[in-house]
N, C-alpha and C. Protein backbone atom coordinates (compact mmCIF):
# COMPACT_ATOMS: atom_id res chain seq x y z
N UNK A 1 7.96 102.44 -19.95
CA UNK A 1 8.36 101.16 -19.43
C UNK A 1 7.67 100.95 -18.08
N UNK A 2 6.64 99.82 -17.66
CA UNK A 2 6.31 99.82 -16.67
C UNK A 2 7.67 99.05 -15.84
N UNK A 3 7.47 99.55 -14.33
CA UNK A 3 7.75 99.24 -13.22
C UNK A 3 7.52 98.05 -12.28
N UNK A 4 8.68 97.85 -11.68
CA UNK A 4 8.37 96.65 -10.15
C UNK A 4 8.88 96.99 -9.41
N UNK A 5 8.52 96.43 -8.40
CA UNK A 5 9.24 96.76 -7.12
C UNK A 5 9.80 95.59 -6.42
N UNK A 6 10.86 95.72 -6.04
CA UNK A 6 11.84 94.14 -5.70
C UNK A 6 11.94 94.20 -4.60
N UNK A 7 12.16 93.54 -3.46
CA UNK A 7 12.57 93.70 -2.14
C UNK A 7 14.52 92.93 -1.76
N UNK A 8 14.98 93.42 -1.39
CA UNK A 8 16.26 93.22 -0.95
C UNK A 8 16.98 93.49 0.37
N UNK A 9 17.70 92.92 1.06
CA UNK A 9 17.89 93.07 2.33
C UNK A 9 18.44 93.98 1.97
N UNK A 10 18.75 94.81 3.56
CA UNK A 10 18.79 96.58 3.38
C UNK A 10 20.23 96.31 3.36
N UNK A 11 21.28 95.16 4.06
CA UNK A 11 22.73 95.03 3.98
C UNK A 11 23.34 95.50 2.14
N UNK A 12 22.32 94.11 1.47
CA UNK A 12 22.36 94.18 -0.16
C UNK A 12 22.38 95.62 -0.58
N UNK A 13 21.32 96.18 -0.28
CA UNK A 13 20.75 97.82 -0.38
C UNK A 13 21.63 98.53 -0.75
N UNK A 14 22.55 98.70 1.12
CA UNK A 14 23.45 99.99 1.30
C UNK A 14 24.61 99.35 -0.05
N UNK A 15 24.91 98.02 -0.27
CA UNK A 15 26.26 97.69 -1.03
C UNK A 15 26.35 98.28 -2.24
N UNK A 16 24.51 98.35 -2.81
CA UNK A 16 24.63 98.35 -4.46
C UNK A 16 24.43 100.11 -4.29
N UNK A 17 23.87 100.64 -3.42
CA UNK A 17 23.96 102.47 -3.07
C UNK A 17 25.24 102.66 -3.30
N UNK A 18 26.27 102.43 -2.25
CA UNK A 18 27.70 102.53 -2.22
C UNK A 18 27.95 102.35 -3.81
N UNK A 19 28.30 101.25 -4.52
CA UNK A 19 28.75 101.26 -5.76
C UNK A 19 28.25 101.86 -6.75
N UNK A 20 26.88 102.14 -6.49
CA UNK A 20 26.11 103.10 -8.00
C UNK A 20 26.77 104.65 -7.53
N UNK A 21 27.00 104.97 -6.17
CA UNK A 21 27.43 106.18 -5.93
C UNK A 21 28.85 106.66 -6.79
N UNK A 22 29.69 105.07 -6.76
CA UNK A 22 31.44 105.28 -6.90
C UNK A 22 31.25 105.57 -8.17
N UNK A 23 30.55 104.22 -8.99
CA UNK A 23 30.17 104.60 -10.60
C UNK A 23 29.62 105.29 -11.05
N UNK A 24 29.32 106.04 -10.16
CA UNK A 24 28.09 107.54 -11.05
C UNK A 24 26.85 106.49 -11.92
N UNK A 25 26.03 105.45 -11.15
CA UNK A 25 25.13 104.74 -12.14
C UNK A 25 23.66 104.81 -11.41
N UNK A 26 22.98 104.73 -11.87
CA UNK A 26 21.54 104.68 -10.97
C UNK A 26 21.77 103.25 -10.52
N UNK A 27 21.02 102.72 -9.59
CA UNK A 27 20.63 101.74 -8.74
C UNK A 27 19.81 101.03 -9.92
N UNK A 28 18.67 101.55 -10.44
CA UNK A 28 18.10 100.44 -11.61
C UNK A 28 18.69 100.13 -12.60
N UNK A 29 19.72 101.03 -13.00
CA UNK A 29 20.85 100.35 -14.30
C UNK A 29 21.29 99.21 -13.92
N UNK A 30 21.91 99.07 -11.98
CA UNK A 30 23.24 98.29 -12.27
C UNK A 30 22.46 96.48 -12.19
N UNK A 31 20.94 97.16 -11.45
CA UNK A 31 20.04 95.99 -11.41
C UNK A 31 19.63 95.27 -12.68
N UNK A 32 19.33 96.16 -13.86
CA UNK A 32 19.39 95.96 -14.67
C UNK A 32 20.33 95.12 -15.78
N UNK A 33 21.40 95.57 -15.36
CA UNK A 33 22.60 94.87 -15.67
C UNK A 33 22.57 93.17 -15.35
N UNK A 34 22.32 93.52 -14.00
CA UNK A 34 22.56 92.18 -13.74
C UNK A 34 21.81 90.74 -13.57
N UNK A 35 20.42 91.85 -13.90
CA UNK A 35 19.18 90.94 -14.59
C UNK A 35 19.60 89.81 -15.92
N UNK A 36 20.52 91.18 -16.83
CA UNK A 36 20.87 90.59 -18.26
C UNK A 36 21.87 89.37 -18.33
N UNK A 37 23.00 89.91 -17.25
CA UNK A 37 24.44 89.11 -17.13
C UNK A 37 23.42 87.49 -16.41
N UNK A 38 22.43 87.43 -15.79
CA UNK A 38 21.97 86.41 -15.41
C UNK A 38 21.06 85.64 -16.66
N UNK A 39 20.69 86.11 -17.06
CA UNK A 39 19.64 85.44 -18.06
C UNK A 39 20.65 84.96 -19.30
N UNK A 40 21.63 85.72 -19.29
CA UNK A 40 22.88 85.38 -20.92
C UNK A 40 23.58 83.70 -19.79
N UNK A 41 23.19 84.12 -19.09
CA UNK A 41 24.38 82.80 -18.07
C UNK A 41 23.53 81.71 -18.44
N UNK A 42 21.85 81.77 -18.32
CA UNK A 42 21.27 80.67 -18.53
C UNK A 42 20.53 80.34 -19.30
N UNK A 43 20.89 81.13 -21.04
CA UNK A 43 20.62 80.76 -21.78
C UNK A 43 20.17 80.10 -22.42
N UNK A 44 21.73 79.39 -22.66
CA UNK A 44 22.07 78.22 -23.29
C UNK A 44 21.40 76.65 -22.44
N UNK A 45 21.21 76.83 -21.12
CA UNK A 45 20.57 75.83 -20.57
C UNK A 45 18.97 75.99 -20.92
N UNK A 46 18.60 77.10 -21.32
CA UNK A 46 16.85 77.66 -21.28
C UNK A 46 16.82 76.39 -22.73
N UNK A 47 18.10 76.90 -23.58
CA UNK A 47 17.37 76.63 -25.10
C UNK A 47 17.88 75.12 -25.04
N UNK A 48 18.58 74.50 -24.29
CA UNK A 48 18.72 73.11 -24.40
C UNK A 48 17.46 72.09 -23.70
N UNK A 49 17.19 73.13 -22.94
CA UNK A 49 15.60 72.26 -22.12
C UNK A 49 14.78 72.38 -22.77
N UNK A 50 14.60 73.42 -23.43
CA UNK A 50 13.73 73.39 -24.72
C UNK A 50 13.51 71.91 -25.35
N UNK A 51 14.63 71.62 -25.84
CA UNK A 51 14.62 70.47 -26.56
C UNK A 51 13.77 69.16 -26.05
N UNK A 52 12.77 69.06 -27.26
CA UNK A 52 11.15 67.84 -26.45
C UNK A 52 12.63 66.59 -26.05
N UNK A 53 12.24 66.36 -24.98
CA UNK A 53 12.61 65.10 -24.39
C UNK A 53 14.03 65.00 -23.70
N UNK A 54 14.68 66.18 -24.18
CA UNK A 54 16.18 65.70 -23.48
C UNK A 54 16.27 66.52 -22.12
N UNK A 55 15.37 66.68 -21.38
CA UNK A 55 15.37 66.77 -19.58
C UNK A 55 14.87 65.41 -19.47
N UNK A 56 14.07 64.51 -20.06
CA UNK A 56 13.95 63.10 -19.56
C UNK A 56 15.54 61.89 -19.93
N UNK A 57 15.70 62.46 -21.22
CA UNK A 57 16.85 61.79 -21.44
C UNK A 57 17.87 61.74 -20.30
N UNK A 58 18.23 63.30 -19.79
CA UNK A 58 19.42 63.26 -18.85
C UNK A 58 18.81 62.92 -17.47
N UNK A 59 17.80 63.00 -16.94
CA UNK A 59 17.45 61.72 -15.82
C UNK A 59 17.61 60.92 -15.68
N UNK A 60 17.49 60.36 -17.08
CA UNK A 60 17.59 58.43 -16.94
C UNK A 60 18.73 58.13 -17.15
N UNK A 61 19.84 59.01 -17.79
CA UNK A 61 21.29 58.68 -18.01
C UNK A 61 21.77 58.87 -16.43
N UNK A 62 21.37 60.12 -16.03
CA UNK A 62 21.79 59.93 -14.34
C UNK A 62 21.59 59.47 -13.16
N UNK A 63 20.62 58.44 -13.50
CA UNK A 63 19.94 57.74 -12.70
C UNK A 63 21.14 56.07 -13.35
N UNK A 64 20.98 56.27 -14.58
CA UNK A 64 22.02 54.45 -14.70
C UNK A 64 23.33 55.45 -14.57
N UNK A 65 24.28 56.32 -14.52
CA UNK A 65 25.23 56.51 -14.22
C UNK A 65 25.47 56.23 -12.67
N UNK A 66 24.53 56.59 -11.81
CA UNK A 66 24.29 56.40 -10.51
C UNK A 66 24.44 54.99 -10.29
N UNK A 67 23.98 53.76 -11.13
CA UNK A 67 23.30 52.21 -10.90
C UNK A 67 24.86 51.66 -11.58
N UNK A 68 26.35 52.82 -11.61
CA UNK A 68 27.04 51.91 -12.68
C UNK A 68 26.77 51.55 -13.51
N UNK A 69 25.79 52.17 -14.55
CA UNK A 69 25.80 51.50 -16.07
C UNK A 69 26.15 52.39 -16.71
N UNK A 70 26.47 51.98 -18.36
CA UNK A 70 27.49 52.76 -19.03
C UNK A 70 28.52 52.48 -19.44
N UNK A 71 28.82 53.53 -20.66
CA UNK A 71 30.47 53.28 -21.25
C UNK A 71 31.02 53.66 -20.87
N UNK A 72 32.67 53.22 -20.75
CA UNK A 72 33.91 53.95 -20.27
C UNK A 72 33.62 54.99 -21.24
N UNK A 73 35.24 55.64 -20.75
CA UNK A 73 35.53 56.82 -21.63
C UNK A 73 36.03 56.06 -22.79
N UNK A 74 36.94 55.19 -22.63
CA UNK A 74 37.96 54.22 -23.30
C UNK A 74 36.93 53.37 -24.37
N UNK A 75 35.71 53.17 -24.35
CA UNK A 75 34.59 52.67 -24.98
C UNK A 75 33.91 53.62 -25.40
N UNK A 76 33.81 54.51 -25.27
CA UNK A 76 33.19 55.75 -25.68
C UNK A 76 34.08 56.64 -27.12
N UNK A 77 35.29 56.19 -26.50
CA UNK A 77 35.89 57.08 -27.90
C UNK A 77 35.97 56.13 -28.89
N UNK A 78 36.34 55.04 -29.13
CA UNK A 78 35.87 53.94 -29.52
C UNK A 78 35.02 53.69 -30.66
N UNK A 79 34.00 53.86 -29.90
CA UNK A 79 32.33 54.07 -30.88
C UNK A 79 32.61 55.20 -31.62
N UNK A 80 32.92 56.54 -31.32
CA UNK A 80 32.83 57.71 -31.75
C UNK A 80 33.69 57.18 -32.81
N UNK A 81 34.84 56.63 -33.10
CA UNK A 81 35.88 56.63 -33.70
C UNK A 81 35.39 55.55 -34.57
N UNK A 82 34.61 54.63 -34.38
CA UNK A 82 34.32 53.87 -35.40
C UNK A 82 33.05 54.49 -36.71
């Protein structure tokens, strides 16, 4: 497995030393870890941007949500319901 080298303030440093010490874990496991717990968090946003066109879609909806345009909620369920 190749290697990197990360830089981290030395405060960060001593915190994740201290806790890999309590847990009996290496320092690159718990980094490791939390490489994963970050990337599972942004998933689901990776694979929705994916999608051709809907980062332009939600601009322009938040740009007329911004201008007051739009359905209520009360108009919104409405439609759905019809």
């Amino acid at each position: 497995m190749a290697t990197s080298t990360i830089r981290i303030p030395e405060e960060k440093k001593n915190i994740l030393k201290a806790i890999s010490s309590l847990e009996n874990k290496k320092m690159n496991d718990i980094i490791v870890e939390l490489i994963d717990e970050y990337v599972e968090r942004h998933k689901e946003s990776l694979e929705l941007l994916s999608i051709p066109g809907l980062y332009e879609k939600l601009i322009k909806s938040s740009e007329e949500f911004k201008e007051g345009k739009g359905a209520t909620i009360k108009d919104a369920r409405k439609e759905l319901e019809s």
